[in-house]
C-alpha atoms as a PDB file:
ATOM      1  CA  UNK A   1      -3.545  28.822  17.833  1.00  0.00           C
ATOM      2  CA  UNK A   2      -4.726  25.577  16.590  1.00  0.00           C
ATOM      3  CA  UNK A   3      -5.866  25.425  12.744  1.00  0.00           C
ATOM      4  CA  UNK A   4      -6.849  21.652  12.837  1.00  0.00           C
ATOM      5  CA  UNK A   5      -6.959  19.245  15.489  1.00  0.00           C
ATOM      6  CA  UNK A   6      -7.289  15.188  15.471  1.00  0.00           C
ATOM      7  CA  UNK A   7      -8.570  13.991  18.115  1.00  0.00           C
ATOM      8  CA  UNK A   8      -8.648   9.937  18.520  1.00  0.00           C
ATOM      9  CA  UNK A   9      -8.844   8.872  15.434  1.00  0.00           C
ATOM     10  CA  UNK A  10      -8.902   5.173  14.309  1.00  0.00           C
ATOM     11  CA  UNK A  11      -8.711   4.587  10.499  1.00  0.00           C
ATOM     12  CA  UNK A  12      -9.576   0.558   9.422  1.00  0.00           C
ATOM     13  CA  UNK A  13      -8.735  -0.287   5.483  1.00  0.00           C
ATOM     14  CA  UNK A  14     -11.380  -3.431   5.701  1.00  0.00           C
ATOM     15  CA  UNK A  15     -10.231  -5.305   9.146  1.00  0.00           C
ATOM     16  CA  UNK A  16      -6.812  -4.065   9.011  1.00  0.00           C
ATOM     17  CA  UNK A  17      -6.040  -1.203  11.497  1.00  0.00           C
ATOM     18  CA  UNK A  18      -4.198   1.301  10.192  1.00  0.00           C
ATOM     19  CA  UNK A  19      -4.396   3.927  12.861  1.00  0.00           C
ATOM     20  CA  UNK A  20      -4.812   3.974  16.504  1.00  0.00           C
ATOM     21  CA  UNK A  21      -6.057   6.879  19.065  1.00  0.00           C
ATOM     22  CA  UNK A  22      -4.098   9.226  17.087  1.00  0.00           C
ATOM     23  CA  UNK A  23      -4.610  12.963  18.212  1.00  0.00           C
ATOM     24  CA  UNK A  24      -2.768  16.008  17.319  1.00  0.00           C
ATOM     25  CA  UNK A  25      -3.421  19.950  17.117  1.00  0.00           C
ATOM     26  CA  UNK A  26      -1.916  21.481  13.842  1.00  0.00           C
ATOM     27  CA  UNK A  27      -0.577  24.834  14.592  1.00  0.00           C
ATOM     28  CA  UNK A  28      -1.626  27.864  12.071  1.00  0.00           C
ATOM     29  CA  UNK A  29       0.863  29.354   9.900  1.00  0.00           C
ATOM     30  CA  UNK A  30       3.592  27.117  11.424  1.00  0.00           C
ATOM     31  CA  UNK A  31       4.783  23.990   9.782  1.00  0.00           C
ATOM     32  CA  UNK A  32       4.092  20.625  11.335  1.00  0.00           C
ATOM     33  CA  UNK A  33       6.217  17.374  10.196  1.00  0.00           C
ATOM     34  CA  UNK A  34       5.030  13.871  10.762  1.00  0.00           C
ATOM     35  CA  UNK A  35       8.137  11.167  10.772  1.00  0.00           C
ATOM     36  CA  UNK A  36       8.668   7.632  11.453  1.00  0.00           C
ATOM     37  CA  UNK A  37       9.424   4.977   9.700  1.00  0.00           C
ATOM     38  CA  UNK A  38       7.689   3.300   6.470  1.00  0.00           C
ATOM     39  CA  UNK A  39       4.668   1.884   6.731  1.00  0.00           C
ATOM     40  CA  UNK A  40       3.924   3.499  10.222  1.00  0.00           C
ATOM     41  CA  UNK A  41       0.626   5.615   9.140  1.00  0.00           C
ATOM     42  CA  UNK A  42       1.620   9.282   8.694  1.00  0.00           C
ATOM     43  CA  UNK A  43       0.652   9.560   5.416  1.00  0.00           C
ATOM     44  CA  UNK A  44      -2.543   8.015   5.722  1.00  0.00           C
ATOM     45  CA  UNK A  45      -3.068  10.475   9.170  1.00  0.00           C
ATOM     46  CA  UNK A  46      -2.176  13.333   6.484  1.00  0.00           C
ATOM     47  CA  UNK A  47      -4.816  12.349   3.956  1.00  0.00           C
ATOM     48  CA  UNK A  48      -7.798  11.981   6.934  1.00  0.00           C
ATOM     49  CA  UNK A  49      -6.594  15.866   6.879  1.00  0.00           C
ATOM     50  CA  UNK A  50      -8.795  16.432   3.621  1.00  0.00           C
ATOM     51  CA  UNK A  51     -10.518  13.120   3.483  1.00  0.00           C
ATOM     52  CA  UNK A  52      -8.736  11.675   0.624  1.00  0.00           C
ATOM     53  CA  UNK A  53      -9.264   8.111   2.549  1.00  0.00           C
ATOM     54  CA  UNK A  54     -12.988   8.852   1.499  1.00  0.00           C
ATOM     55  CA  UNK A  55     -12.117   7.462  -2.240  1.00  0.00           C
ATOM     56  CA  UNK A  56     -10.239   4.098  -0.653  1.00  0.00           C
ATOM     57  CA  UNK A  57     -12.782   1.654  -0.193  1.00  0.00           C
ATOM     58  CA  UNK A  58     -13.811  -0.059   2.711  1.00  0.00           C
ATOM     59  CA  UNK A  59     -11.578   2.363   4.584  1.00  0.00           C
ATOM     60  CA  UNK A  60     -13.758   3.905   7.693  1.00  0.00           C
ATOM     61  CA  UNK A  61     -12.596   6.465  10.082  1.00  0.00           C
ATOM     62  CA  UNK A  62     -13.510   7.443  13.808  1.00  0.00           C
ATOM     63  CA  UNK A  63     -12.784   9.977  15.971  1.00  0.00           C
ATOM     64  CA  UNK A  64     -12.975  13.598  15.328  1.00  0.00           C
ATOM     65  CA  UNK A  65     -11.256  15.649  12.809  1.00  0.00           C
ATOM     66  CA  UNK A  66     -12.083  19.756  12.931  1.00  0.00           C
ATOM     67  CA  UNK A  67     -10.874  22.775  10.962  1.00  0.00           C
ATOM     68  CA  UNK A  68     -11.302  25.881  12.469  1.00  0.00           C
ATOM     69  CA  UNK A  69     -13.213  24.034  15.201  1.00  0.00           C
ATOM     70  CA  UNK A  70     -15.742  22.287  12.755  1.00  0.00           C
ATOM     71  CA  UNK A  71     -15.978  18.420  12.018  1.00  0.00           C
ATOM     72  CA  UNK A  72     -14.485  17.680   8.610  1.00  0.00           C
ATOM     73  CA  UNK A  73     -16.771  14.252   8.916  1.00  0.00           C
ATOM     74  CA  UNK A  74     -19.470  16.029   9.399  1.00  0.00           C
ATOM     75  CA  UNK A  75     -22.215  14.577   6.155  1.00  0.00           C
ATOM     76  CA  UNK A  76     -23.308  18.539   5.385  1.00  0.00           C
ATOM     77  CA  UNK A  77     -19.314  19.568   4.405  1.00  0.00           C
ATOM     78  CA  UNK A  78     -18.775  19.563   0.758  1.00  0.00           C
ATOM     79  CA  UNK A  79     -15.871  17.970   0.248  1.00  0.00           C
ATOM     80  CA  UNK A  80     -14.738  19.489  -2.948  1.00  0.00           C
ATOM     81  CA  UNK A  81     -14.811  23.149  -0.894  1.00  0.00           C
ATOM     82  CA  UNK A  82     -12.924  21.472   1.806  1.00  0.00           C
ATOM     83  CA  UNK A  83     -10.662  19.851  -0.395  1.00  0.00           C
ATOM     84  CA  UNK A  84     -10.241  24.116  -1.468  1.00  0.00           C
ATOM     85  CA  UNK A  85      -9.345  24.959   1.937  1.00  0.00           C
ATOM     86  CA  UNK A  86      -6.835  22.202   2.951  1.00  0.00           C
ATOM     87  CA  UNK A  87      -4.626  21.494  -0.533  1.00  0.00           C
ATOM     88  CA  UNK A  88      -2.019  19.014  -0.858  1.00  0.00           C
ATOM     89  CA  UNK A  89       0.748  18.586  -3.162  1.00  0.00           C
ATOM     90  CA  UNK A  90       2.188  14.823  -3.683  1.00  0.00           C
ATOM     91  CA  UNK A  91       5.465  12.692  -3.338  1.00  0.00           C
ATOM     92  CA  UNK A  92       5.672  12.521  -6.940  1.00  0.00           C
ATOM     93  CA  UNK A  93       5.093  15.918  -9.629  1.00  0.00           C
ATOM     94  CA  UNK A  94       2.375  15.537 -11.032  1.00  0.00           C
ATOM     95  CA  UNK A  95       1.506  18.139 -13.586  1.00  0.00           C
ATOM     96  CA  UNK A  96      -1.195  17.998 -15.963  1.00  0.00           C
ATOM     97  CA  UNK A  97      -0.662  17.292 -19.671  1.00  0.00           C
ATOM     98  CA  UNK A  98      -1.172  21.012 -20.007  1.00  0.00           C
ATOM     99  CA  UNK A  99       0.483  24.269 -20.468  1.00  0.00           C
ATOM    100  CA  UNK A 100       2.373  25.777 -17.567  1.00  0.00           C
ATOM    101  CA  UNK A 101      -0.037  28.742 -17.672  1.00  0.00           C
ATOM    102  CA  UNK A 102      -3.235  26.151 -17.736  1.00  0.00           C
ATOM    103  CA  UNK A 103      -1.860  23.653 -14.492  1.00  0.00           C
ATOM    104  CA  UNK A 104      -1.998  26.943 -11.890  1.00  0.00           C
ATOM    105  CA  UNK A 105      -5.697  28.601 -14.074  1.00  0.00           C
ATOM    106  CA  UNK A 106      -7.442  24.915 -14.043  1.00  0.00           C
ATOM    107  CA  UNK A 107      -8.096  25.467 -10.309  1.00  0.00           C
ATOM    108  CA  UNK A 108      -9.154  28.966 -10.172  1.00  0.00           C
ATOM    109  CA  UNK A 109     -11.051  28.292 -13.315  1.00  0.00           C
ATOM    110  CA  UNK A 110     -12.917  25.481 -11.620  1.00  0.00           C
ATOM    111  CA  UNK A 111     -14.203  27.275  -8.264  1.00  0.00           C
ATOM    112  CA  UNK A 112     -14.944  30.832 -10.356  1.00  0.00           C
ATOM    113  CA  UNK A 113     -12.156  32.628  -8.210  1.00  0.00           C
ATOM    114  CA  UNK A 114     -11.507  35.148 -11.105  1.00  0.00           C
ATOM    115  CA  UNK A 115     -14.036  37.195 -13.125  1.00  0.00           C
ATOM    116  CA  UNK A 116     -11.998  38.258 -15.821  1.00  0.00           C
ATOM    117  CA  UNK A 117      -8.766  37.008 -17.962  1.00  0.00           C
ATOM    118  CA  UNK A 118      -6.559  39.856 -16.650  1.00  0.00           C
ATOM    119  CA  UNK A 119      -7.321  38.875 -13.176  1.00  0.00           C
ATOM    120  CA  UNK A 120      -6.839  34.988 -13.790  1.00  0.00           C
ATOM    121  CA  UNK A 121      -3.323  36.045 -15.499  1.00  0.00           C
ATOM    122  CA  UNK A 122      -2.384  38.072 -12.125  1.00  0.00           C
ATOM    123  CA  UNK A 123      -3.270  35.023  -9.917  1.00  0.00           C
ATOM    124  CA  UNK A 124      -1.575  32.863 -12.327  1.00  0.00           C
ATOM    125  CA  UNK A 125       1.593  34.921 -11.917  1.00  0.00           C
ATOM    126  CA  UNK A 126       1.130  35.673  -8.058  1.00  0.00           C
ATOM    127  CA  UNK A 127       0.907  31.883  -7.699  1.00  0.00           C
ATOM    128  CA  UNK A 128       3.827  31.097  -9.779  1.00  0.00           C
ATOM    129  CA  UNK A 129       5.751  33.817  -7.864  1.00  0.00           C
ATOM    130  CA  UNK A 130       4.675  32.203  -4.676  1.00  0.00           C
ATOM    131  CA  UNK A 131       5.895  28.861  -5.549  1.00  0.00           C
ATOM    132  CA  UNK A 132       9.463  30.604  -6.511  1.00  0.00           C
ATOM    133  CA  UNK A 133       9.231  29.611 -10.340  1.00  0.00           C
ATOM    134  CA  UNK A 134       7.920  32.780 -12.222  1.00  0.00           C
ATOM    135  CA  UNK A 135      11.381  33.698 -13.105  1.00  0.00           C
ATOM    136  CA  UNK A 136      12.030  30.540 -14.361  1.00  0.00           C
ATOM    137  CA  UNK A 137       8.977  30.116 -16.814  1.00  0.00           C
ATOM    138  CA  UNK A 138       7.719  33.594 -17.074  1.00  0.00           C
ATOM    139  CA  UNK A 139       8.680  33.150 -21.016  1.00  0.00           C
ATOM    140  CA  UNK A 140       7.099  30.183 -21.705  1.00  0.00           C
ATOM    141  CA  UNK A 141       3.742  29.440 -19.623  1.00  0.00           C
ATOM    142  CA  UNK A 142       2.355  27.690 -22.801  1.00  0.00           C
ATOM    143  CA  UNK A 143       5.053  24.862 -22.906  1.00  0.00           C
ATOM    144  CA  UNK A 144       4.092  22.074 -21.607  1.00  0.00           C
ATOM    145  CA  UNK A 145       4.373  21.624 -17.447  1.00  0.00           C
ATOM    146  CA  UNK A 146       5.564  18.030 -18.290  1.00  0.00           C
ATOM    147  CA  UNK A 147       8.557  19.682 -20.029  1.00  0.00           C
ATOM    148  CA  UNK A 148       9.650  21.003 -16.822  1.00  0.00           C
ATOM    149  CA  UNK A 149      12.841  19.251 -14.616  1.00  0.00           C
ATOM    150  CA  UNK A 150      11.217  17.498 -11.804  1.00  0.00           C
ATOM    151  CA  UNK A 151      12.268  20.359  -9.361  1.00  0.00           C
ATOM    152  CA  UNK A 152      10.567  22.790 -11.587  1.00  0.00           C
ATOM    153  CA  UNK A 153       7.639  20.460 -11.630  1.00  0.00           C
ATOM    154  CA  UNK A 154       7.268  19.948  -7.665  1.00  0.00           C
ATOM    155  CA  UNK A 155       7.062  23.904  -7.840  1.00  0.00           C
ATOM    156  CA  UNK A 156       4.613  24.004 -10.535  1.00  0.00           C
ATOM    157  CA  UNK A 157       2.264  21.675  -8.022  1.00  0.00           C
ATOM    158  CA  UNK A 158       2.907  23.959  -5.579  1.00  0.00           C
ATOM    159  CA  UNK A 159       1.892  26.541  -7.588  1.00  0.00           C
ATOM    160  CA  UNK A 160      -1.366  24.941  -8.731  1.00  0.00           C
ATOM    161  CA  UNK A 161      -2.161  24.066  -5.075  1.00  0.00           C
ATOM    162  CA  UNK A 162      -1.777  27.473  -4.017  1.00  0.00           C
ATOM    163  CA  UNK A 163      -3.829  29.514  -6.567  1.00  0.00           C
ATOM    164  CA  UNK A 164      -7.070  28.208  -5.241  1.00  0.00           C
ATOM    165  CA  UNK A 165      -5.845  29.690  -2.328  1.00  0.00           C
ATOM    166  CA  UNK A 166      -6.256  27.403   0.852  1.00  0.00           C
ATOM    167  CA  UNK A 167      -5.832  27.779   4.536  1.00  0.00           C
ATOM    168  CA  UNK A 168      -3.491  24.532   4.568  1.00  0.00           C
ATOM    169  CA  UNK A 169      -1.059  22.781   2.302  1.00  0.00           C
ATOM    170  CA  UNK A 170      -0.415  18.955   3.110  1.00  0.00           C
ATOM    171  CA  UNK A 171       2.926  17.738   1.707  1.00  0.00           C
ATOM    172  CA  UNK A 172       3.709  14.182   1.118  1.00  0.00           C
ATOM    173  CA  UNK A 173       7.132  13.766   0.950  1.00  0.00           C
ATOM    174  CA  UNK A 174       7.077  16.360  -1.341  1.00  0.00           C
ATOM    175  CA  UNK A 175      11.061  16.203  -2.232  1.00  0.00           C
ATOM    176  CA  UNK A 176      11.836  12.778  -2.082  1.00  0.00           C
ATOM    177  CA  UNK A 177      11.643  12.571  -5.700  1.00  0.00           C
ATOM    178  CA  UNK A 178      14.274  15.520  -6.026  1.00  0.00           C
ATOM    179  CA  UNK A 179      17.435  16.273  -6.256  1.00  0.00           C
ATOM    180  CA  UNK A 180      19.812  17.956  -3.467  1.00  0.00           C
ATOM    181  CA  UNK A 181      19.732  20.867  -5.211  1.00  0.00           C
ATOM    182  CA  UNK A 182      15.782  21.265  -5.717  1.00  0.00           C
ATOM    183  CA  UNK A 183      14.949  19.887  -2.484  1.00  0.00           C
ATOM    184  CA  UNK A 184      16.871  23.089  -0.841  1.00  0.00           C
ATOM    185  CA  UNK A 185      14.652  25.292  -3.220  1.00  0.00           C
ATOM    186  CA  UNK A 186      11.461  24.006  -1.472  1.00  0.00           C
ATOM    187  CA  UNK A 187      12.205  23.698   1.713  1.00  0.00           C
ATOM    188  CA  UNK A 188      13.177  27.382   1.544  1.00  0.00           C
ATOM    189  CA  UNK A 189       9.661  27.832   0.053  1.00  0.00           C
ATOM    190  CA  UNK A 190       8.242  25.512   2.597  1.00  0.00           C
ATOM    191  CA  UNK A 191       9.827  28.867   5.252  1.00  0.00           C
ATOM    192  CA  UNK A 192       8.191  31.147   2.985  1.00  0.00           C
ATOM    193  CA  UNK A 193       5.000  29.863   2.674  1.00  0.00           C
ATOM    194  CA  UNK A 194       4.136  29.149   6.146  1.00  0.00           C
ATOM    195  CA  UNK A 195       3.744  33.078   6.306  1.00  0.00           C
ATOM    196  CA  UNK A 196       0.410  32.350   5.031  1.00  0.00           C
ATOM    197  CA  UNK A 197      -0.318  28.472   5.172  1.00  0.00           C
ATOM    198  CA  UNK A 198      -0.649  26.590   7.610  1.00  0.00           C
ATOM    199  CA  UNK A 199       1.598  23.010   6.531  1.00  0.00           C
ATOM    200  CA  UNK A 200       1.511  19.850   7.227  1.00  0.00           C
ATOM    201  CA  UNK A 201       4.339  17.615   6.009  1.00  0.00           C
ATOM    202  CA  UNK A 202       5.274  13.960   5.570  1.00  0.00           C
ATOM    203  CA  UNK A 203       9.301  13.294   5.659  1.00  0.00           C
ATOM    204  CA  UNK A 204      11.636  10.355   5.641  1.00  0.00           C
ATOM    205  CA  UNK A 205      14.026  12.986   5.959  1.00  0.00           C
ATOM    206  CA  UNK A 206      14.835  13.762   9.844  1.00  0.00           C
ATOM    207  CA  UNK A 207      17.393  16.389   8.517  1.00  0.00           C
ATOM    208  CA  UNK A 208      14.692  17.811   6.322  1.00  0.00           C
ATOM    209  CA  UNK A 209      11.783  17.706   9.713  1.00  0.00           C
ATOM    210  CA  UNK A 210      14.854  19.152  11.554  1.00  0.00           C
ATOM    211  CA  UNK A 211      15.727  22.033   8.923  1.00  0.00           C
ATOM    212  CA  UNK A 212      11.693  22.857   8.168  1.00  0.00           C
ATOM    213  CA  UNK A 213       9.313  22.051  10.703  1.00  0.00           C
ATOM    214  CA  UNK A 214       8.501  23.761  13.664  1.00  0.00           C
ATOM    215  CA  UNK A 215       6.810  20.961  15.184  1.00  0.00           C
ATOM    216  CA  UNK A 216       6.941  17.441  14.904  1.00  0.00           C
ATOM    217  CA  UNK A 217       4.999  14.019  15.677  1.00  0.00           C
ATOM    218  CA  UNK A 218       6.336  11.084  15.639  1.00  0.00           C
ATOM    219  CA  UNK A 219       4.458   7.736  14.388  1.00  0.00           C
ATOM    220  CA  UNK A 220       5.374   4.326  15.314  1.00  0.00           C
ATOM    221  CA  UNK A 221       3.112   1.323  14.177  1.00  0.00           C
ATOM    222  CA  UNK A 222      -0.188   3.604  13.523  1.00  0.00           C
ATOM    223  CA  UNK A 223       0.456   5.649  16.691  1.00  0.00           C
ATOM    224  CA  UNK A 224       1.915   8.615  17.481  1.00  0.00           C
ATOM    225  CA  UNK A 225       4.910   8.171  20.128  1.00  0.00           C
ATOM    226  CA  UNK A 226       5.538  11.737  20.928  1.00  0.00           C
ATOM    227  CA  UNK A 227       4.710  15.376  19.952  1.00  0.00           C
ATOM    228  CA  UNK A 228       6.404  18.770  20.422  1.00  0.00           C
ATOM    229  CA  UNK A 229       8.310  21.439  19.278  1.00  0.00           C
ATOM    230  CA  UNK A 230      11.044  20.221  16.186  1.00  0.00           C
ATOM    231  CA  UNK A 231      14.233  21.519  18.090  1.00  0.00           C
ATOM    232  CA  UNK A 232      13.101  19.750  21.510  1.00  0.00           C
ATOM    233  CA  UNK A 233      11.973  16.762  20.191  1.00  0.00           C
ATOM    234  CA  UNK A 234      15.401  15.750  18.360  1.00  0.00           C
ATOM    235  CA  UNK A 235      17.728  17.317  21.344  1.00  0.00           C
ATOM    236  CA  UNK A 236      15.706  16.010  24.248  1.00  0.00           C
ATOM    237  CA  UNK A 237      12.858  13.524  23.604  1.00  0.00           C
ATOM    238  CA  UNK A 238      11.094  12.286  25.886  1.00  0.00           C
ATOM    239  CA  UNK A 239      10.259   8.596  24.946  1.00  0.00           C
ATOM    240  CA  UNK A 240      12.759   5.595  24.772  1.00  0.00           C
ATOM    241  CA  UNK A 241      10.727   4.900  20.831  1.00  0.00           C
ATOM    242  CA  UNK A 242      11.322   8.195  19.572  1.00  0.00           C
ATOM    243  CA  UNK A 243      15.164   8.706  20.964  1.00  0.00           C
ATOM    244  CA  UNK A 244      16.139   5.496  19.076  1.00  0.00           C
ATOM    245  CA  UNK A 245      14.541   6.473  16.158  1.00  0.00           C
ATOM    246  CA  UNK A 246      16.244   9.338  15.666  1.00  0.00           C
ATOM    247  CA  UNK A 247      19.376   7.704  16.491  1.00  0.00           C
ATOM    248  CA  UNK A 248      18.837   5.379  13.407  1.00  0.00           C
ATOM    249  CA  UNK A 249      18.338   2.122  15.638  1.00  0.00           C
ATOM    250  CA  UNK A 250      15.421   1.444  13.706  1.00  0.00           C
ATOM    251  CA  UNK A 251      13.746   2.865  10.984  1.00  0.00           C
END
């Protein structure tokens, strides 16, 4: 069942094209990597996703974006509330300069998801549980999230994106400022998490699209080459483009 679907979208930054006829149907609750090489438009596809492009300017989309079957584009949507439904977490941790405790309550605090302190403290906690860090920082949510290792950090964005609880998470690279060791922490929580979230996730990593997605797109030059399921894709592709990628003949 499709969550979101793109369906020939062209994104210009001024007279520059960045994208071209690029369609694609985002599965729910499965997890959906776009690769390719630098440069070749799948994070800018991933931010059309929840209209971050809107802030760039001179950057104009077409084609047709929908969640849940409605247009994203569409002037009535409220982009903060849709911005609510489809969170993303970045390449880079970026915490606020606040407390542990106040990174994952700023959110909830903002929309009014919680009446009361005790229930902001038990979505503060389910969040952090969620993101596979309450046992790390359980004693000390008023330190400061900057104090955190960068691992620890990633998962406190994680966190924070969560507890406004959307429908979908978009992921920029989210590990490739990370260590081996935290990088195998969330992509096990990227498994977790898909239970309930629908994700959408930009890799350089073909091991890591390989080891977390269940489907995969391919972009080459603003385009997508080829789509399909993770395991088929990489074992049998089906274009010349996407086989040599993945061979490491370009890239």
């Amino acid at each position: 069942m499709n969550k979101m679907q793109a369906e020939k979208v062209n994104l210009f930054y001024g007279a520059k094209q960045a994208l071209f006829d690029v369609s694609l149907n985002i599965q729910k609750n499965r997890v959906t990597s776009l690769i390719g090489p630098s440069g070749c438009g799948k994070s800018t596809f991933l931010r059309t996703l929840n209209r971050m492009n809107d802030t760039i300017a001179g950057c104009r989309i077409q084609g047709k974006t929908t969640l849940d079957n409605a247009d994203i584009y569409d002037p009535k949507v409220d982009v903060v509330l849709l911005r609510q439904r489809v969170g993303m977490v970045f390449q880079k941790p970026n915490p606020f300069p606040k407390s542990i405790y106040e990174n994952v309550a700023y959110g909830p605090k903002i929309h009014s998801l919680t009446n009361t302190k005790a229930e902001l403290d038990a979505l503060v906690e389910s969040s952090l549980k969620k993101a596979g860090l309450w046992n790390e920082v359980k004693d000390r949510l008023q330190e400061s999230g900057v104090s955190l290792s960068g691992g620890q950090q990633q998962r406190l964005c994680i966190a924070r994106t969560i507890a406004i609880n959307p429908e979908v998470v978009l992921m920029d690279e989210p590990c490739s400022a990370l260590d081996p060791i935290a990088t195998g922490i969330v992509e096990e929580l990227i498994g977790e998490l898909k239970h309930n979230y629908t994700i959408v996730i930009v890799t350089h990593s073909m091991a890591q699209a390989q080891r977390v997605s269940d489907l995969t797109a391919f972009f080459h030059l603003g385009k997508i080459i080829e789509t399909g399921e993770t395991r088929e894709l990489f074992s049998k592709p089906q274009q010349k483009q996407t086989a040599d990628y993945i061979q490491g003949k370009f890239g």
